[in-house]
C-alpha atoms as a PDB file:
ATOM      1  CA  UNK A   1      82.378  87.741 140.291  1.00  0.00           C
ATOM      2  CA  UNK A   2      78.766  87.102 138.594  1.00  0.00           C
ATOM      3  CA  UNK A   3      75.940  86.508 141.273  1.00  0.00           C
ATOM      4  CA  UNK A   4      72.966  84.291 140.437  1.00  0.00           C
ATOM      5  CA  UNK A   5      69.742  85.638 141.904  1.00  0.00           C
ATOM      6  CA  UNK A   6      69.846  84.811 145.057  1.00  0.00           C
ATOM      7  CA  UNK A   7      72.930  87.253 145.207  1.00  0.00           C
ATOM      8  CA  UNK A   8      75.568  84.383 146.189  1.00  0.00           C
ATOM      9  CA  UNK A   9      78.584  83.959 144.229  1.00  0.00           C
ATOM     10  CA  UNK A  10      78.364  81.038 140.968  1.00  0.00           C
ATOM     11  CA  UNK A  11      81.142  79.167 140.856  1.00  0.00           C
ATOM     12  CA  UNK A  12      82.512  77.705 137.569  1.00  0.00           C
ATOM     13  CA  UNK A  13      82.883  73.981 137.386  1.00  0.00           C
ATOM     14  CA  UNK A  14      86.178  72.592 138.457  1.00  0.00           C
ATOM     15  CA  UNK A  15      87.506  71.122 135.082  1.00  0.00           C
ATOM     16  CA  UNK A  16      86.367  74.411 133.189  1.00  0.00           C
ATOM     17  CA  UNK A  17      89.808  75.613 133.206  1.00  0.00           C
ATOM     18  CA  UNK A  18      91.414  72.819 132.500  1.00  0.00           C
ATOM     19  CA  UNK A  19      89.085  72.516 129.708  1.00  0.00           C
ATOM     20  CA  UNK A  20      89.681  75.399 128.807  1.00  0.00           C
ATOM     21  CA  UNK A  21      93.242  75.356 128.801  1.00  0.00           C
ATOM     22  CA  UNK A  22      93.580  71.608 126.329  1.00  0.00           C
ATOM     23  CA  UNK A  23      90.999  73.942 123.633  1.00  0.00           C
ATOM     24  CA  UNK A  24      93.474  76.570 123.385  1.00  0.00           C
ATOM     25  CA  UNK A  25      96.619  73.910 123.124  1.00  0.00           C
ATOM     26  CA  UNK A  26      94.230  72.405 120.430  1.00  0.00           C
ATOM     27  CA  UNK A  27      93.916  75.416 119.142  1.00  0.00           C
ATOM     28  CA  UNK A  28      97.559  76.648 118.620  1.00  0.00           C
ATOM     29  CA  UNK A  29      98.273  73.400 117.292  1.00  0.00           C
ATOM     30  CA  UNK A  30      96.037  73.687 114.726  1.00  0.00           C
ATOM     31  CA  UNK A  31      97.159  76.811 113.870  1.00  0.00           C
ATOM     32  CA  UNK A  32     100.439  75.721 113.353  1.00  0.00           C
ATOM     33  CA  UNK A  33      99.577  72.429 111.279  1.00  0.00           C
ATOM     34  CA  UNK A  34      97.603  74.924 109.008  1.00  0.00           C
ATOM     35  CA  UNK A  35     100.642  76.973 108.715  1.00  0.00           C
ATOM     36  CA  UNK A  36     102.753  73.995 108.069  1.00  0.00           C
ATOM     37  CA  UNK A  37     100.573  72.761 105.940  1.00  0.00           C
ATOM     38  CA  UNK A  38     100.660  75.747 103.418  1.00  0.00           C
ATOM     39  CA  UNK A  39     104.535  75.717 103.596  1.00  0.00           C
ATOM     40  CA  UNK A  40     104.715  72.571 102.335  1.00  0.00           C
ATOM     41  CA  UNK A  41     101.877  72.984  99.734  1.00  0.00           C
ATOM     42  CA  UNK A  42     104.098  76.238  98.259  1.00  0.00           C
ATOM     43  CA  UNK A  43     107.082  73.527  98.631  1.00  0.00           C
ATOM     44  CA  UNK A  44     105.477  70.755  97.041  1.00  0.00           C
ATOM     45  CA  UNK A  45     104.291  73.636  94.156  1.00  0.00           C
ATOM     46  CA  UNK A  46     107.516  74.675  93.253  1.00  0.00           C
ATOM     47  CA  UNK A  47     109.284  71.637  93.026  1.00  0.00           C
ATOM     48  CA  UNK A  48     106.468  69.807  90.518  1.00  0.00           C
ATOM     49  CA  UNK A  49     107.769  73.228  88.437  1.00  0.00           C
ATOM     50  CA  UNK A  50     111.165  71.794  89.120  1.00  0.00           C
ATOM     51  CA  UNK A  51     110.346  68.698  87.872  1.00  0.00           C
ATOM     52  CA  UNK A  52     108.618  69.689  84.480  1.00  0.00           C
ATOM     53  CA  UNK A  53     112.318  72.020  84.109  1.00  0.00           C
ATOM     54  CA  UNK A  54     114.213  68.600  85.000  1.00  0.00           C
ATOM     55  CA  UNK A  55     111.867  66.629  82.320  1.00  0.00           C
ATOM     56  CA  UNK A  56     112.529  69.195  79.565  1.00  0.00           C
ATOM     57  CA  UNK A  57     116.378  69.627  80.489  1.00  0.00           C
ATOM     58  CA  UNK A  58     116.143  66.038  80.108  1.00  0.00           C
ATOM     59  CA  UNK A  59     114.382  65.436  76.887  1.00  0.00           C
ATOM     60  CA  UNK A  60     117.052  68.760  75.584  1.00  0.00           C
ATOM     61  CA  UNK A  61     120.277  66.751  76.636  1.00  0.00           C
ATOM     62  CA  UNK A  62     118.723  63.573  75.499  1.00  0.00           C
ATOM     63  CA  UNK A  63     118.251  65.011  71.937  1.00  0.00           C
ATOM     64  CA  UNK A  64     121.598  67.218  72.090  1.00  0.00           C
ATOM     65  CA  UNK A  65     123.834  63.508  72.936  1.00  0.00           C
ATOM     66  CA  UNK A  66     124.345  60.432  70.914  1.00  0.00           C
ATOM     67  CA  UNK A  67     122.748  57.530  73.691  1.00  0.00           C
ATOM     68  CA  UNK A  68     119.416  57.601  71.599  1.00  0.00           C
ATOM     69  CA  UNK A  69     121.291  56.600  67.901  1.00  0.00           C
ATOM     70  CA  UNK A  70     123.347  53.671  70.682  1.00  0.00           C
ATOM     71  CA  UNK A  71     120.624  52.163  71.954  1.00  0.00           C
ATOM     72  CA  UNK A  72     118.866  51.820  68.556  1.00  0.00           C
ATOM     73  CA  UNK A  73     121.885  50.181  67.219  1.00  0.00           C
ATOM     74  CA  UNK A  74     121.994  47.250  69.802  1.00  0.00           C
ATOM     75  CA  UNK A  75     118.598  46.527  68.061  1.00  0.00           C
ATOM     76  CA  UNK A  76     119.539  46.598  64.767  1.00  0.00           C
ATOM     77  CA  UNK A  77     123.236  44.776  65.364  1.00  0.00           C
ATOM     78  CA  UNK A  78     122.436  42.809  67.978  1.00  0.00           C
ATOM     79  CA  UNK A  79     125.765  40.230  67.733  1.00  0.00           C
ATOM     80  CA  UNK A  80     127.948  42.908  67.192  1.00  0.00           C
ATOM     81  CA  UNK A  81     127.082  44.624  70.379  1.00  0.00           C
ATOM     82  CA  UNK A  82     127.147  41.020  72.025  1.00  0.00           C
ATOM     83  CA  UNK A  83     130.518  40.614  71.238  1.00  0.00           C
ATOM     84  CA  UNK A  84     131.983  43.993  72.313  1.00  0.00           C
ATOM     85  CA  UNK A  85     129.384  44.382  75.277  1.00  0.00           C
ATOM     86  CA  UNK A  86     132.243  46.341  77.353  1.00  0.00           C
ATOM     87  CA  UNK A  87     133.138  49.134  74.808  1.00  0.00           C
ATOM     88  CA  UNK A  88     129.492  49.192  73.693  1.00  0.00           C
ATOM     89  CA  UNK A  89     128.548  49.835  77.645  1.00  0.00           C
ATOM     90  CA  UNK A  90     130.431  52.514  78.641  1.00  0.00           C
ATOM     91  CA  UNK A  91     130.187  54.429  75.376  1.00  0.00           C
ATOM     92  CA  UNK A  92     126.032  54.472  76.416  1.00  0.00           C
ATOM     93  CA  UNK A  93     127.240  55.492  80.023  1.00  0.00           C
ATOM     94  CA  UNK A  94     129.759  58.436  78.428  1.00  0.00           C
ATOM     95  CA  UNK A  95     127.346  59.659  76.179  1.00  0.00           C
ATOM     96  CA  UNK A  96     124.207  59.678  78.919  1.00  0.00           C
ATOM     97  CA  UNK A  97     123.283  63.451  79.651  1.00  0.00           C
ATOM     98  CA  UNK A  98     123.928  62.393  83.692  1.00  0.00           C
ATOM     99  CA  UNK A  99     123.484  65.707  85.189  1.00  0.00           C
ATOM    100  CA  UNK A 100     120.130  65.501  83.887  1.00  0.00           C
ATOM    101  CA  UNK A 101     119.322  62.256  85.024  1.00  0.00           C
ATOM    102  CA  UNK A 102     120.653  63.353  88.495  1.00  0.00           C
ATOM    103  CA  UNK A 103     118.799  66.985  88.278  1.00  0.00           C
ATOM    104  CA  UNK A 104     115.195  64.722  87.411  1.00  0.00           C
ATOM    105  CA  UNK A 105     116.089  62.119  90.389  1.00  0.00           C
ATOM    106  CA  UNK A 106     116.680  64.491  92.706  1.00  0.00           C
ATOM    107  CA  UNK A 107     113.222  66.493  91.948  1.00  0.00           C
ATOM    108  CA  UNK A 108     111.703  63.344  92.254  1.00  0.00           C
ATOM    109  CA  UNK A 109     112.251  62.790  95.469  1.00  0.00           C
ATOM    110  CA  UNK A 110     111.562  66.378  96.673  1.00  0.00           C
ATOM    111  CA  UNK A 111     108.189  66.007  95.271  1.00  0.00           C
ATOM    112  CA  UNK A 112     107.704  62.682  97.113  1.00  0.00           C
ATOM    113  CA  UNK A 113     109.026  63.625 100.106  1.00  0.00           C
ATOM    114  CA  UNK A 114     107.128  67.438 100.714  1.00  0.00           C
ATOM    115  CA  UNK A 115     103.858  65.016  99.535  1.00  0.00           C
ATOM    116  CA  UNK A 116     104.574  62.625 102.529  1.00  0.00           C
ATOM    117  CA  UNK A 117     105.166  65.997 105.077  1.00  0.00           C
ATOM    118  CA  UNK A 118     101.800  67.435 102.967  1.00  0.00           C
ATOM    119  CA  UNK A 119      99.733  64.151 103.572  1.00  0.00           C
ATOM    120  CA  UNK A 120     101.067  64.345 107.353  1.00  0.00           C
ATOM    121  CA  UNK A 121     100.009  67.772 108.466  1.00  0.00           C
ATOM    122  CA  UNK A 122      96.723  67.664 106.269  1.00  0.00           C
ATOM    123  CA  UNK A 123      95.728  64.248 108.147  1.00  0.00           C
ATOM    124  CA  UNK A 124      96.702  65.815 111.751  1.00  0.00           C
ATOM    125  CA  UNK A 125      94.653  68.578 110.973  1.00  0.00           C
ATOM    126  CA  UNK A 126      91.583  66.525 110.223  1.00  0.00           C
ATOM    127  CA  UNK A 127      92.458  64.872 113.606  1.00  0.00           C
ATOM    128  CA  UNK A 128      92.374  67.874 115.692  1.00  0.00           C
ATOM    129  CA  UNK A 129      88.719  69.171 113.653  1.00  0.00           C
ATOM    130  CA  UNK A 130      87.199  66.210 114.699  1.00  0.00           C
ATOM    131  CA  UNK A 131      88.670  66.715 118.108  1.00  0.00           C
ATOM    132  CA  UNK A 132      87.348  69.958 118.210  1.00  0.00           C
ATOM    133  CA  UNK A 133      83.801  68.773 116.411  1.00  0.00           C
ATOM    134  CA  UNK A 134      83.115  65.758 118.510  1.00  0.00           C
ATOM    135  CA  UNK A 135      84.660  68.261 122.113  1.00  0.00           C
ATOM    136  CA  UNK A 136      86.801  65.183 123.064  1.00  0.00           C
ATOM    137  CA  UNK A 137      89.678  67.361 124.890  1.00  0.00           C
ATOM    138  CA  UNK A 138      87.822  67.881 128.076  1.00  0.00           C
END
C-alpha cells in the first residue's frame, strides 16, 4: 500500500477499477476490430485480383464464342430477327460464355460484400479512438 506523508494509507477512488476495467474491454476490442479489419482488407485484396481474372476470362470466352457476330446481326437484320425472335434468343443464350458471366457475378459480390464488413470494422474502430480520445468509458 502507498502512504501519503502523513504515513496513512491513500486510497484509490472507488470507480478507478471499474474504470479501469471498461479501458481494457475497450482495449481488446479494439484490438480485435484492427485484426478484423486487416482480414478483410487481405480478403477484399484478393478478390479485386479475382475480379480482374473474371474480367479477362470474360473478355477470352467472349472473343473465343459466336454471341458478339449475334448481337451485331440483330442490328444489321433487324426484321429477320423480329420474325424468328425464339430461335434467334436462345442461340445468343447457347452461345453466351455463362461460366464466365457466373465466375465475374460471383466476384462481384465478394468484393461488395468484404467492402461492407471493411467499411464496418474501420468505422467501429474510429468509434472506439474517439472513445478512448474524448475518455468517455468511465
Amino acid at each position: 500500500m502507498f502512504l501519503n506523508k502523513h504515513n496513512s494509507p491513500i486510497k484509490p477512488p472507488k470507480r478507478l477499477f471499474r474504470v479501469i476495467i471498461k479501458r481494457l474491454k475497450i482495449e481488446k476490442n479494439l484490438k480485435l476490430f484492427k485484426e478484423k479489419f486487416s482480414v478483410f482488407s487481405a480478403l477484399l485484396a484478393i478478390s479485386i485480383i479475382l475480379v480482374a481474372a473474371a474480367i479477362l476470362l470474360f473478355n477470352y470466352d467472349l472473343k473465343d464464342s459466336e454471341s458478339v457476330s449475334l448481337i451485331s446481326l440483330l442490328f444489321l437484320n433487324t426484321r429477320i430477327i423480329i420474325a424468328h425472335f425464339q430461335y434467334f434468343a436462345m442461340a445468343v443464350l447457347e452461345s453466351m460464355p455463362i461460366m464466365s458471366i457466373i465466375i465475374f457475378i460471383v466476384s462481384i459480390t465478394l468484393v461488395m460484400i468484404f467492402l461492407r464488413f471493411l467499411v464496418q470494422y474501420y468505422d467501429r474502430i474510429l468509434t472506439l479512438h474517439k472513445l478512448i480520445k474524448n475518455k468517455k468509458y468511465g
